[in-house]
PDB file of N, CA and C in Angstrom:
ATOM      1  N   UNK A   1      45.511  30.761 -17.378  1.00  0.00           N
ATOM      2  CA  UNK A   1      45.463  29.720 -16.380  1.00  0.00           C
ATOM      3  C   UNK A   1      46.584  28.744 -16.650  1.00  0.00           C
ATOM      4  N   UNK A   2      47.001  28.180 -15.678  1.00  0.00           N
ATOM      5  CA  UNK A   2      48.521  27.215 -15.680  1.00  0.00           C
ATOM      6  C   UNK A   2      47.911  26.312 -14.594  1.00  0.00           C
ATOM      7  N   UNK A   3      48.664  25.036 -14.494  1.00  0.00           N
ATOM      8  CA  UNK A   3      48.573  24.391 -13.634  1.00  0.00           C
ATOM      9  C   UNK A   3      48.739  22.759 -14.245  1.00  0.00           C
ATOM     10  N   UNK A   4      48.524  21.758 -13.079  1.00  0.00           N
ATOM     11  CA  UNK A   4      48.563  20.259 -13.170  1.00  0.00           C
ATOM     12  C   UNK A   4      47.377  19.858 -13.243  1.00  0.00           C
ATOM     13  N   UNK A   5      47.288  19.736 -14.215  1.00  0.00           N
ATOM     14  CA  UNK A   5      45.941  19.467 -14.385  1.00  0.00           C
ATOM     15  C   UNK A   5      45.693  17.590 -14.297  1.00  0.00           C
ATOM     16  N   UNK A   6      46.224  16.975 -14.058  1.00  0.00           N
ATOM     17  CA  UNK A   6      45.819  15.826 -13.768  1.00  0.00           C
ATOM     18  C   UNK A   6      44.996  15.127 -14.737  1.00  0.00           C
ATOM     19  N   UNK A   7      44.803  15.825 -16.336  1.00  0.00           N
ATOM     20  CA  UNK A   7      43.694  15.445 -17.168  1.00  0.00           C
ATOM     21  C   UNK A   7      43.184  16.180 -17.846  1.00  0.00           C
ATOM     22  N   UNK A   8      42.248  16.261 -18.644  1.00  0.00           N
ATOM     23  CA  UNK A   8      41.831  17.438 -19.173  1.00  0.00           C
ATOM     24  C   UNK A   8      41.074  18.376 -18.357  1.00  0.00           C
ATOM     25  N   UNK A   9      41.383  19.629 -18.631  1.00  0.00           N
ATOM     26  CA  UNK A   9      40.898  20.719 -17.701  1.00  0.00           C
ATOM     27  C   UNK A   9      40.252  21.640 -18.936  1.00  0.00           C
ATOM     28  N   UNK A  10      39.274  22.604 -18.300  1.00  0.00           N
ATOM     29  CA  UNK A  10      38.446  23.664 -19.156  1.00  0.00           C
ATOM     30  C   UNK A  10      38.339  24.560 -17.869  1.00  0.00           C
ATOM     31  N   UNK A  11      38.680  25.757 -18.180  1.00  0.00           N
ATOM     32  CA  UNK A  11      38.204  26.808 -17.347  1.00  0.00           C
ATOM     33  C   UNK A  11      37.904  28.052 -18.289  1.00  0.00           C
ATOM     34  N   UNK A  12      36.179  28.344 -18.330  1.00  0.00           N
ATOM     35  CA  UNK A  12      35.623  29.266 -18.903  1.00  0.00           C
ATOM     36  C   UNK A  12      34.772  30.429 -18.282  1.00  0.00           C
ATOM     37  N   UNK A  13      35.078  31.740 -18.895  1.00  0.00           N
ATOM     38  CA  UNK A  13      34.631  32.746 -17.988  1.00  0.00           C
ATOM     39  C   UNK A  13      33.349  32.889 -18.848  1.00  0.00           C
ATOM     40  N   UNK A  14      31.977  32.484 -18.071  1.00  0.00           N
ATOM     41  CA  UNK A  14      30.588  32.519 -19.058  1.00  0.00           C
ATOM     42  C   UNK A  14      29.965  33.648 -18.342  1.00  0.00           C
ATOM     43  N   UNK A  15      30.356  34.901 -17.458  1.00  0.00           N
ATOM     44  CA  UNK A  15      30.035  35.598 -17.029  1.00  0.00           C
ATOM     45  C   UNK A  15      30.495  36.836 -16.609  1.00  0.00           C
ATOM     46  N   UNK A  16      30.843  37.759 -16.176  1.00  0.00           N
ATOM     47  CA  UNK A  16      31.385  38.707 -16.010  1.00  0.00           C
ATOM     48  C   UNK A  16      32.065  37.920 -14.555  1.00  0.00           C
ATOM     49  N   UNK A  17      30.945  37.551 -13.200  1.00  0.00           N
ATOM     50  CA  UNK A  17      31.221  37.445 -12.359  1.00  0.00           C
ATOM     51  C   UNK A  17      31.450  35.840 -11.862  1.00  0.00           C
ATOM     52  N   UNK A  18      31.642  34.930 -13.446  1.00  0.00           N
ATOM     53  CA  UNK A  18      31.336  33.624 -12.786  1.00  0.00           C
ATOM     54  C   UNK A  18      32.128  32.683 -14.001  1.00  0.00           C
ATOM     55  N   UNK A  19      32.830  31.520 -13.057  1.00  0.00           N
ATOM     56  CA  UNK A  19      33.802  30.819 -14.210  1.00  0.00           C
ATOM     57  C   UNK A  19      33.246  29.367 -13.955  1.00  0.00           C
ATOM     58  N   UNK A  20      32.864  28.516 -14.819  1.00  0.00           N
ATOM     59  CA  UNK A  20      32.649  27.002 -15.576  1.00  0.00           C
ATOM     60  C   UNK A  20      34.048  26.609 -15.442  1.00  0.00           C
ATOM     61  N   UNK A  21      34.501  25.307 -14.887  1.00  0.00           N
ATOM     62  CA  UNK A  21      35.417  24.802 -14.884  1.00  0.00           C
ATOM     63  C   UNK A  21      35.076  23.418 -14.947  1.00  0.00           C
ATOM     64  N   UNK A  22      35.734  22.303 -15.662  1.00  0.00           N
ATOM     65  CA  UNK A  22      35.593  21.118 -15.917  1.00  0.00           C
ATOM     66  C   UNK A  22      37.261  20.639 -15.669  1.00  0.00           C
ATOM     67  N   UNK A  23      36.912  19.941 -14.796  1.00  0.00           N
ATOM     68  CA  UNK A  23      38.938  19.136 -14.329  1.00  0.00           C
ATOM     69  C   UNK A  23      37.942  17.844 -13.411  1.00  0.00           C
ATOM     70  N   UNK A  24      38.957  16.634 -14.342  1.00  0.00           N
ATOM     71  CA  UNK A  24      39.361  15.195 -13.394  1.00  0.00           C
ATOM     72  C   UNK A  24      37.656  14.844 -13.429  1.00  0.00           C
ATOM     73  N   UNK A  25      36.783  14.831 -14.350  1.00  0.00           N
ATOM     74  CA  UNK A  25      35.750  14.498 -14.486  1.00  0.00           C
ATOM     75  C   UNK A  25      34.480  15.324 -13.634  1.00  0.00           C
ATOM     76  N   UNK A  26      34.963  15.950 -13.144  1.00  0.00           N
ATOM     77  CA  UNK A  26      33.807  17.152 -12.904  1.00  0.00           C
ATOM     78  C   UNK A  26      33.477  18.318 -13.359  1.00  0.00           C
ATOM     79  N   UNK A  27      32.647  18.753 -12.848  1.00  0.00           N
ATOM     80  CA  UNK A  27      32.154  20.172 -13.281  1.00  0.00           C
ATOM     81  C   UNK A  27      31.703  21.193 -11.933  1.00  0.00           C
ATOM     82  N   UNK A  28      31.977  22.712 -11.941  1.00  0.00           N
ATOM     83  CA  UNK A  28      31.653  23.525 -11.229  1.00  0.00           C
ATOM     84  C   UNK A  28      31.854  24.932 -11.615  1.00  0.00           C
ATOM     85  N   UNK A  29      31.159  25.524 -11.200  1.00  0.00           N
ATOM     86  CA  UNK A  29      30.543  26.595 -11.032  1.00  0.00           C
ATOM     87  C   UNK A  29      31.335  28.026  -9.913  1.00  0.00           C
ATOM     88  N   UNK A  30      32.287  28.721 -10.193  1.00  0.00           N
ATOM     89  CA  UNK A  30      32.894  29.789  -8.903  1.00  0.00           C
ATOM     90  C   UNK A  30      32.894  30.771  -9.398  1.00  0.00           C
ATOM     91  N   UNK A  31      32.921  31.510  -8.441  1.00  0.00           N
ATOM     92  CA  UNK A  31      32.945  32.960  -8.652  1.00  0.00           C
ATOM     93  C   UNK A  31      34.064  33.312  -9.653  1.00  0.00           C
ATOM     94  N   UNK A  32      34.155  34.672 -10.376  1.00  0.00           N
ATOM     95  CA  UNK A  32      35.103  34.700 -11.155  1.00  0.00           C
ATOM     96  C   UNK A  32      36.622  35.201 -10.678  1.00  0.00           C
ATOM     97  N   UNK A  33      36.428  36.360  -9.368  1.00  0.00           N
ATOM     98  CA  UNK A  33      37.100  36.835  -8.019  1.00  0.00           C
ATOM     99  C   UNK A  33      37.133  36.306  -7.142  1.00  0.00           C
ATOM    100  N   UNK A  34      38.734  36.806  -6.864  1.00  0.00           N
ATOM    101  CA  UNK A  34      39.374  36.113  -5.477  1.00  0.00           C
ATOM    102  C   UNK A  34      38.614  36.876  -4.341  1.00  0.00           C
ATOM    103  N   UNK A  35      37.863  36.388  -3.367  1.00  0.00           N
ATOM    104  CA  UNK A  35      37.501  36.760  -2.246  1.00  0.00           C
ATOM    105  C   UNK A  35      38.245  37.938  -1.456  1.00  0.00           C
ATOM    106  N   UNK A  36      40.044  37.466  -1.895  1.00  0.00           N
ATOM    107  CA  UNK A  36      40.081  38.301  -1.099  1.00  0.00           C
ATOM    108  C   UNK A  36      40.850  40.008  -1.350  1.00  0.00           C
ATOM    109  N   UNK A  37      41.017  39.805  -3.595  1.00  0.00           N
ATOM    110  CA  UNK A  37      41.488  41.503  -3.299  1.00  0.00           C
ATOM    111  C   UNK A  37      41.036  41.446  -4.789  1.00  0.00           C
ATOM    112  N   UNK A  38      40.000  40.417  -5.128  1.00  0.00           N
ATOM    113  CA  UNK A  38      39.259  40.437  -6.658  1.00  0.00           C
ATOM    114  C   UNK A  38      40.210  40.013  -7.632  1.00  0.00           C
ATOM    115  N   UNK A  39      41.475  38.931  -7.238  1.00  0.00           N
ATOM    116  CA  UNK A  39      42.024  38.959  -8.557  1.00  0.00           C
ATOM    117  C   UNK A  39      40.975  37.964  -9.439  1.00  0.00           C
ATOM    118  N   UNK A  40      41.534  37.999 -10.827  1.00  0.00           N
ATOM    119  CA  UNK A  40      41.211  37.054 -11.916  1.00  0.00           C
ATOM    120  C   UNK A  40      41.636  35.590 -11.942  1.00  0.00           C
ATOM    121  N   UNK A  41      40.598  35.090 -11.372  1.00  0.00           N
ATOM    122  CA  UNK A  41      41.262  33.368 -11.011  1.00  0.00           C
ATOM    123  C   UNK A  41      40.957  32.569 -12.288  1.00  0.00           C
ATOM    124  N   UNK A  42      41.074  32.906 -13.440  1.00  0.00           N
ATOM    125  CA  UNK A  42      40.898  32.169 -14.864  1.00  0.00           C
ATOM    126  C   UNK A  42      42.180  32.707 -14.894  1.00  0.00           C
ATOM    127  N   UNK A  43      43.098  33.678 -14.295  1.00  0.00           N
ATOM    128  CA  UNK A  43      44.275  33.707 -14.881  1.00  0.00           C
ATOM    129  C   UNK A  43      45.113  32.986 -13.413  1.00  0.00           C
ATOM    130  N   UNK A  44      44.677  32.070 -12.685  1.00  0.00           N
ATOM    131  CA  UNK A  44      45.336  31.636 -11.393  1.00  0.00           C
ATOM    132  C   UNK A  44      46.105  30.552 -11.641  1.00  0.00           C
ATOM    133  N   UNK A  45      46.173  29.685 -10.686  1.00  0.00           N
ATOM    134  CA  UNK A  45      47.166  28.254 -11.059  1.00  0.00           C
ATOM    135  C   UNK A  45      46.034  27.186 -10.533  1.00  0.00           C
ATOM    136  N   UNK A  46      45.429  26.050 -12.113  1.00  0.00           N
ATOM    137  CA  UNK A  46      44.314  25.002 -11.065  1.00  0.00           C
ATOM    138  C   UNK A  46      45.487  23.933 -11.268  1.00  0.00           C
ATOM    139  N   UNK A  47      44.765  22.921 -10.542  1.00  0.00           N
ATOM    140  CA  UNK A  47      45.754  21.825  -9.920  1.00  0.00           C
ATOM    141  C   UNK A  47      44.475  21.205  -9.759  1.00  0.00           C
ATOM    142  N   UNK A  48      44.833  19.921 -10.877  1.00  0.00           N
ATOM    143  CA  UNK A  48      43.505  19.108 -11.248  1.00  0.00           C
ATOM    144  C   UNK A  48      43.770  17.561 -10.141  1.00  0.00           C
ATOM    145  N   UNK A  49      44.888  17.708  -9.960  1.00  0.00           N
ATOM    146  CA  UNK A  49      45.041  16.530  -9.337  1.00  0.00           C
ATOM    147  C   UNK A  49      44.437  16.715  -7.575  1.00  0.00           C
ATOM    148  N   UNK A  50      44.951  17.740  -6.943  1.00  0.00           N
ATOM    149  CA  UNK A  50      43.968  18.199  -5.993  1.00  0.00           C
ATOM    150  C   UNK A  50      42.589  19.068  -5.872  1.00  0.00           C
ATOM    151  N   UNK A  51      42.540  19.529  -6.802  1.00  0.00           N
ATOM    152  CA  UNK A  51      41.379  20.278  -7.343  1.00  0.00           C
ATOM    153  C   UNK A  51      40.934  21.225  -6.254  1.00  0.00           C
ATOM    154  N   UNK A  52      42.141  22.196  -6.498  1.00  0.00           N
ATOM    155  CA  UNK A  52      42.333  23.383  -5.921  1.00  0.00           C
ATOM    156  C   UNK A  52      43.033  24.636  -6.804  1.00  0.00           C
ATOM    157  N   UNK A  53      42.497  25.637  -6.568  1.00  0.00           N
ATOM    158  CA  UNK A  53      42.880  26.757  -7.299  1.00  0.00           C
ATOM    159  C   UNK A  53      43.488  28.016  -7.072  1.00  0.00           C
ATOM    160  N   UNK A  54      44.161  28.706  -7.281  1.00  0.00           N
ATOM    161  CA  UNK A  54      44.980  29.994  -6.658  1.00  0.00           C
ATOM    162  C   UNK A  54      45.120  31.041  -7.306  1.00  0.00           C
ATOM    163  N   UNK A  55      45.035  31.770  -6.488  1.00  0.00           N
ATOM    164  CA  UNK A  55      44.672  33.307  -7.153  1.00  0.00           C
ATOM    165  C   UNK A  55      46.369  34.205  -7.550  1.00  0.00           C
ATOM    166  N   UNK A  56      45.803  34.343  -8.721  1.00  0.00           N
ATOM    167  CA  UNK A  56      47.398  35.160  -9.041  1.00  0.00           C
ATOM    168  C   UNK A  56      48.121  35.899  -8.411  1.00  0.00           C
ATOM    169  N   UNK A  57      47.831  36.847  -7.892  1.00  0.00           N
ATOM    170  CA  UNK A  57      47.533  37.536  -6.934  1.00  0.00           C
ATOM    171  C   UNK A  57      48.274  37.882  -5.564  1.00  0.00           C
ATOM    172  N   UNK A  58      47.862  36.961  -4.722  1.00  0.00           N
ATOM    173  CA  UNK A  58      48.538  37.031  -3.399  1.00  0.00           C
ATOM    174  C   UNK A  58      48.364  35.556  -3.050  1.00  0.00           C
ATOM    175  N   UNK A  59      48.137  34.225  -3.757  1.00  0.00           N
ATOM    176  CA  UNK A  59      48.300  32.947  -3.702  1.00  0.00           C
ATOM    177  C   UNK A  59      47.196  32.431  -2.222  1.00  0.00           C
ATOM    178  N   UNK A  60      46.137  33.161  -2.720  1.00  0.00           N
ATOM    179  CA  UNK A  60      44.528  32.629  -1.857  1.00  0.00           C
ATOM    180  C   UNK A  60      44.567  31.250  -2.418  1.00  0.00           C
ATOM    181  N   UNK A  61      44.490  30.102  -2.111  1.00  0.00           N
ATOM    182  CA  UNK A  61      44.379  29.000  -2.369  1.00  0.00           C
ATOM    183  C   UNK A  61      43.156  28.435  -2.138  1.00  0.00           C
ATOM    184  N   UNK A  62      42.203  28.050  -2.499  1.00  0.00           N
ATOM    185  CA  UNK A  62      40.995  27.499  -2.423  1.00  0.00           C
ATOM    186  C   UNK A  62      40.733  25.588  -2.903  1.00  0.00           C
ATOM    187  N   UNK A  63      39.859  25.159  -2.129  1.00  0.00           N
ATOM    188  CA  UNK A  63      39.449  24.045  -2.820  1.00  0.00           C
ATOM    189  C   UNK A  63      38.276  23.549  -3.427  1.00  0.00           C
ATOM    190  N   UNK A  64      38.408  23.052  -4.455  1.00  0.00           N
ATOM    191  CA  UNK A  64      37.083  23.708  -5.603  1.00  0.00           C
ATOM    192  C   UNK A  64      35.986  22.631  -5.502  1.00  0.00           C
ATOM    193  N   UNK A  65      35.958  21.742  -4.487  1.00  0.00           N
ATOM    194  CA  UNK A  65      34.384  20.847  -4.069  1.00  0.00           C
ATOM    195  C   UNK A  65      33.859  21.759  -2.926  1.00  0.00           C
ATOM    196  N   UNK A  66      34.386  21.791  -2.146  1.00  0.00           N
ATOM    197  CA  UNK A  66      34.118  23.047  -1.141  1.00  0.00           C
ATOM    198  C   UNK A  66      34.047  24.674  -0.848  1.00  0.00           C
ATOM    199  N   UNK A  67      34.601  24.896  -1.923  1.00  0.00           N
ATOM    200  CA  UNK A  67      35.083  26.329  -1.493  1.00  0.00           C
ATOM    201  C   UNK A  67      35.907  27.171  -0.521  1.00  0.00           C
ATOM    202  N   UNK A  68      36.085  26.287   0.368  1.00  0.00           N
ATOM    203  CA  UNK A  68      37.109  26.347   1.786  1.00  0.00           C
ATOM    204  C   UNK A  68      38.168  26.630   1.408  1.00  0.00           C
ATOM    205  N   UNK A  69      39.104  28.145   1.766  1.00  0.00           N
ATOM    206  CA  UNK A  69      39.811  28.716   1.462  1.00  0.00           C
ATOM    207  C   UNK A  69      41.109  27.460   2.422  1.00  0.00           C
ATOM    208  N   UNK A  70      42.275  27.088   1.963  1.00  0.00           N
ATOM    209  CA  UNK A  70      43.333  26.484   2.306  1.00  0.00           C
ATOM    210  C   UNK A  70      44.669  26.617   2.571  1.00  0.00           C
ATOM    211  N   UNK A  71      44.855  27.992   1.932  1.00  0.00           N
ATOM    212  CA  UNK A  71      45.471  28.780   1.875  1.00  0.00           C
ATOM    213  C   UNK A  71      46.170  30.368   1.557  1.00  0.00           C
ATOM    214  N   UNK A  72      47.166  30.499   1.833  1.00  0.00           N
ATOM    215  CA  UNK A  72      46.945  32.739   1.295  1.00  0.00           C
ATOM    216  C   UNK A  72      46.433  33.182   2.307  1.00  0.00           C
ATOM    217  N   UNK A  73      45.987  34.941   2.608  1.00  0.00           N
ATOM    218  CA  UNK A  73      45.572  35.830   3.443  1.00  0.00           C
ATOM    219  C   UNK A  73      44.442  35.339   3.586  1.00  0.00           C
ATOM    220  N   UNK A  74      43.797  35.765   4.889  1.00  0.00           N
ATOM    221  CA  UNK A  74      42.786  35.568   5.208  1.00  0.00           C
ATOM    222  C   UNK A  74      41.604  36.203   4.429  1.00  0.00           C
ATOM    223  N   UNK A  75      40.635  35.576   4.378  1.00  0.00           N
ATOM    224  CA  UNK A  75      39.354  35.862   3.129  1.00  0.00           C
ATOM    225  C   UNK A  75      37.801  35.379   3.161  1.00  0.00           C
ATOM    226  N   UNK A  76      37.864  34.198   3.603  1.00  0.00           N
ATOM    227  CA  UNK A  76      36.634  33.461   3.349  1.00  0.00           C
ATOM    228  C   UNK A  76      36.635  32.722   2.151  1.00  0.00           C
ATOM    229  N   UNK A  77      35.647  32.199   2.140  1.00  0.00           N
ATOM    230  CA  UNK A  77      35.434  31.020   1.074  1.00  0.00           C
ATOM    231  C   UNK A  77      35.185  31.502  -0.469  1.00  0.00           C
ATOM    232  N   UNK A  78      35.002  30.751  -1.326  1.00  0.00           N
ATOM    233  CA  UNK A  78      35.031  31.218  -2.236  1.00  0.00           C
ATOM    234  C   UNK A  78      33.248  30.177  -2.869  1.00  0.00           C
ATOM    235  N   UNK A  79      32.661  31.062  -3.657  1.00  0.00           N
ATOM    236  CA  UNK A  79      32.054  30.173  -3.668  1.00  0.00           C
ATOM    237  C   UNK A  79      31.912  29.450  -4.337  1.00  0.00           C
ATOM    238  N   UNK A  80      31.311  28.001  -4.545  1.00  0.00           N
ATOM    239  CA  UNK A  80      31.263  27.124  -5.464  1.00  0.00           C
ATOM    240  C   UNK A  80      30.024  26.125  -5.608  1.00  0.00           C
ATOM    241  N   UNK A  81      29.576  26.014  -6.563  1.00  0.00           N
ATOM    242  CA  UNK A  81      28.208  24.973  -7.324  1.00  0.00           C
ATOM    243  C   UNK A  81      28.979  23.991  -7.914  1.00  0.00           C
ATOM    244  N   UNK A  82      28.462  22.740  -7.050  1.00  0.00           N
ATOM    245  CA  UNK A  82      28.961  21.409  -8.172  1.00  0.00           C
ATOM    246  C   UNK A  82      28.080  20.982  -9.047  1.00  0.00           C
ATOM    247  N   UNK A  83      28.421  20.846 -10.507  1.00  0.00           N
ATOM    248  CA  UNK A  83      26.898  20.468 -10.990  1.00  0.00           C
ATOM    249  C   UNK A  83      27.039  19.559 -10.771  1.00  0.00           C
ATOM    250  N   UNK A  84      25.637  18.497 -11.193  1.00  0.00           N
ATOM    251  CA  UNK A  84      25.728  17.245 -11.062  1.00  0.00           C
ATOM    252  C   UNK A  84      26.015  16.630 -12.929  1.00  0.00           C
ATOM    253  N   UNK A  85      26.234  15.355 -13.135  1.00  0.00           N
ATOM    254  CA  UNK A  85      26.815  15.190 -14.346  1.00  0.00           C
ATOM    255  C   UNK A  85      26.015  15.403 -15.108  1.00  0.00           C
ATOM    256  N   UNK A  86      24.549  15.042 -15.159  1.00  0.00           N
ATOM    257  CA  UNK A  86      23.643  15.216 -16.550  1.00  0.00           C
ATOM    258  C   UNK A  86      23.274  16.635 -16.365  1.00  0.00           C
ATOM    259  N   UNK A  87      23.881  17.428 -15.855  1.00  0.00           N
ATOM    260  CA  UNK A  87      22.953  18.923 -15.870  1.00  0.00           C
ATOM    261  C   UNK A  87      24.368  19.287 -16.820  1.00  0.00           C
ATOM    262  N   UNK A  88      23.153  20.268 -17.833  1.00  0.00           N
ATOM    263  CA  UNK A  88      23.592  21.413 -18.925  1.00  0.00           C
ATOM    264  C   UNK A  88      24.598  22.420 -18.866  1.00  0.00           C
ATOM    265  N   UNK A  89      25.727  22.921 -19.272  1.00  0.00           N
ATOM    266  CA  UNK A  89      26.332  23.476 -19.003  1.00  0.00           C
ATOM    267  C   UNK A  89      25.622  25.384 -18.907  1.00  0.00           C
ATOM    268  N   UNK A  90      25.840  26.080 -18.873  1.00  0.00           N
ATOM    269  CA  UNK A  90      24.990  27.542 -18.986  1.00  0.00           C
ATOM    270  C   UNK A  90      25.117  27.962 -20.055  1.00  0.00           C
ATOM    271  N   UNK A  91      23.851  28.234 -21.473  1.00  0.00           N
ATOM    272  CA  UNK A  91      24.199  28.524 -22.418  1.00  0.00           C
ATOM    273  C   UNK A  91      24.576  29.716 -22.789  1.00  0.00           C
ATOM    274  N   UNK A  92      24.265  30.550 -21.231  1.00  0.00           N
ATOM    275  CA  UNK A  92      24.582  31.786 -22.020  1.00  0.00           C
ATOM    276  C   UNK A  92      24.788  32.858 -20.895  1.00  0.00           C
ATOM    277  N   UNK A  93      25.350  34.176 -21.255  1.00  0.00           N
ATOM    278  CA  UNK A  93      25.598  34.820 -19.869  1.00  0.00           C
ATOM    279  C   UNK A  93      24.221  34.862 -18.759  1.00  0.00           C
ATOM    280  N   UNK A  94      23.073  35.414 -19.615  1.00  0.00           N
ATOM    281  CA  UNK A  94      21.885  34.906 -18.886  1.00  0.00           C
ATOM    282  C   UNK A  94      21.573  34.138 -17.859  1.00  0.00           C
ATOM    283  N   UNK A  95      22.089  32.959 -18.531  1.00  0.00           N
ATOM    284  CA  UNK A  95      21.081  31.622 -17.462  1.00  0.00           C
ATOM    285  C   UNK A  95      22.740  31.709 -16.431  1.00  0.00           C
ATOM    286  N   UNK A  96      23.647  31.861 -16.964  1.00  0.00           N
ATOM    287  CA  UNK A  96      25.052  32.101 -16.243  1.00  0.00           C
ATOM    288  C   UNK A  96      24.517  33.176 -14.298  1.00  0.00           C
ATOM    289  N   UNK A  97      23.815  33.999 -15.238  1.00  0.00           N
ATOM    290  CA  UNK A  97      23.715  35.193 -14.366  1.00  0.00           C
ATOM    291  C   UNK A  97      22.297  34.746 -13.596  1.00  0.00           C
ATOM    292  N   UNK A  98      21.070  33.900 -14.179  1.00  0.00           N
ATOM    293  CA  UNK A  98      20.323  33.335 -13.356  1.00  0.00           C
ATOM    294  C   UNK A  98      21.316  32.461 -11.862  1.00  0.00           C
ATOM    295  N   UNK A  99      21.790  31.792 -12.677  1.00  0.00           N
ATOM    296  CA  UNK A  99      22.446  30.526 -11.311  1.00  0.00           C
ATOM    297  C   UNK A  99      23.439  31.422 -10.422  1.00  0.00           C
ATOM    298  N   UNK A 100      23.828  32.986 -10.672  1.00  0.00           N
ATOM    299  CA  UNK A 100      24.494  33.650  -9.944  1.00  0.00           C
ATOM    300  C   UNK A 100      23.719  33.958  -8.883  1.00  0.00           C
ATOM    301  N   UNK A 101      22.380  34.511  -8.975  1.00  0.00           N
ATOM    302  CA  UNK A 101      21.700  34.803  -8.584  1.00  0.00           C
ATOM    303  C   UNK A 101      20.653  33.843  -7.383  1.00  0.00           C
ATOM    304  N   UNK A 102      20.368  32.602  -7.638  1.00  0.00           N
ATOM    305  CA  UNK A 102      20.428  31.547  -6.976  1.00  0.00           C
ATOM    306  C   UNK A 102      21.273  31.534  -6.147  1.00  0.00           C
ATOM    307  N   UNK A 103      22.513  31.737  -6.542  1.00  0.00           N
ATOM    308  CA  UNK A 103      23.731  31.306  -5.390  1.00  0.00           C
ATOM    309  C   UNK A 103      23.641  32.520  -4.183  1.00  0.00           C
ATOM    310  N   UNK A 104      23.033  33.519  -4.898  1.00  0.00           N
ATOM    311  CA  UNK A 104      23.399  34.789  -3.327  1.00  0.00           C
ATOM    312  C   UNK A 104      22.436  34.437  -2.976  1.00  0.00           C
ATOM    313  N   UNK A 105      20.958  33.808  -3.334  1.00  0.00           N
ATOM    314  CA  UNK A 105      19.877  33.881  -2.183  1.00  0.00           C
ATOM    315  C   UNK A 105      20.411  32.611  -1.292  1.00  0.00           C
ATOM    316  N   UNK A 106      21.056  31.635  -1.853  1.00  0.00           N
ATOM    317  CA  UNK A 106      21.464  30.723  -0.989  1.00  0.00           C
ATOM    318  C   UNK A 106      22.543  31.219   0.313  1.00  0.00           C
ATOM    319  N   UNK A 107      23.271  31.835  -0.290  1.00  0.00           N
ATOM    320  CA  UNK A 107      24.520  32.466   0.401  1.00  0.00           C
ATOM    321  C   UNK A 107      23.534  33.144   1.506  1.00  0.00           C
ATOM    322  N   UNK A 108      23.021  34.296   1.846  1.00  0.00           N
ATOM    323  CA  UNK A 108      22.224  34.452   2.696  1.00  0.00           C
ATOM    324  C   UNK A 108      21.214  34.092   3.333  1.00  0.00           C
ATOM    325  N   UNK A 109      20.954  32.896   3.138  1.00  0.00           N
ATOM    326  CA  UNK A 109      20.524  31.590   3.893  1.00  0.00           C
ATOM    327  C   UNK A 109      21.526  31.007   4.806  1.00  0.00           C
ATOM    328  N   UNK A 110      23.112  31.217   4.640  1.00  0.00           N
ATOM    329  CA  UNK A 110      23.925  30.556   5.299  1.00  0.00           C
ATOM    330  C   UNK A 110      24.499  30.860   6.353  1.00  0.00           C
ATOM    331  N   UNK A 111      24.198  32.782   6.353  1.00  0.00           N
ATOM    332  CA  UNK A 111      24.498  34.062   7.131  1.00  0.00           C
ATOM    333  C   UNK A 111      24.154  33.679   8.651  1.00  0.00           C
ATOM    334  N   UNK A 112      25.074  33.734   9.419  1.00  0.00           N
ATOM    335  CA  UNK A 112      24.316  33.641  10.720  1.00  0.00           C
ATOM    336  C   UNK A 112      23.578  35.155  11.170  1.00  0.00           C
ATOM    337  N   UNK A 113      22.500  34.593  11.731  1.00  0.00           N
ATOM    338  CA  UNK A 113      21.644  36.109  12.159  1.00  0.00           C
ATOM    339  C   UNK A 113      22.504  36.901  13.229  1.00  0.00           C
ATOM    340  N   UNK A 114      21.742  38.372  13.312  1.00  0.00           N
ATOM    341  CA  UNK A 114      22.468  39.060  14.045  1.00  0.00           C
ATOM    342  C   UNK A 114      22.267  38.757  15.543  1.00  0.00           C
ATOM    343  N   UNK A 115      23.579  38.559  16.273  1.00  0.00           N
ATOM    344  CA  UNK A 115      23.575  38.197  17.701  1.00  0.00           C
ATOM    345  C   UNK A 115      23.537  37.181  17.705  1.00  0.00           C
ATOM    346  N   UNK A 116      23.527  35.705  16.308  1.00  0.00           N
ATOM    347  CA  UNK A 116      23.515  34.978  16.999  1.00  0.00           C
ATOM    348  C   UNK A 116      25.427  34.610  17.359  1.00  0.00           C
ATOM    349  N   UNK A 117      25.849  33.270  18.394  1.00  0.00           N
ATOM    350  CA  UNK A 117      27.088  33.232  18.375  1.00  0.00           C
ATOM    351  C   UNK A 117      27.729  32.570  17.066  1.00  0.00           C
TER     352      UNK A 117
END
């Protein structure tokens, strides 16, 4: 990982499919793949001062409070959990892979049904 970090930055892969990142006094939670051809975004460019991240790759640009892709090929979002400050970091791939798991039942909560517009 490279980038401007604006401060101290941490980006840790606590999962196969999921990276811990701490930049500019926050914390979150993203997938470990680029949406849109699976690169390795622990090896991307973050940019702490906008707190946005890019995929090595083909330069998918994402923004990491939202997930809202900003730039690069078309893809979709990427996803992202903000923790809040007093919550625990994940001690372990486990509880890593619990809150993964949380996140897809949420994610298909967000799905629009079929037919609708």
């Amino acid at each position: 990982m490279t980038g401007d970090t604006g401060g101290p930055v941490s980006l840790r892969q606590i999962a196969p499919d999921l990276l811990l990142i701490e930049v500019a006094g926050r914390r979150m939670l993203t997938q470990a793949e680029c949406p849109h051809r699976r690169g390795r975004l622990r090896y991307g460019y973050l940019n702490g001062r906008t707190l946005r991240i890019t995929c090595p790759l083909h330069h998918s640009t994402f923004d990491l409070l939202t997930g809202r892709q900003v730039a690069g090929p078309p893809c979709g979002s990427l996803r992202v959990t903000l923790l809040p400050e007093d919550a625990a970091s994940p001690r372990s791939a486990a509880e890593a892979a619990e809150w993964a798991a949380e996140w897809a039942e949420r994610a298909e909560g967000l799905r629009p049904e079929a037919g609708a517009p």
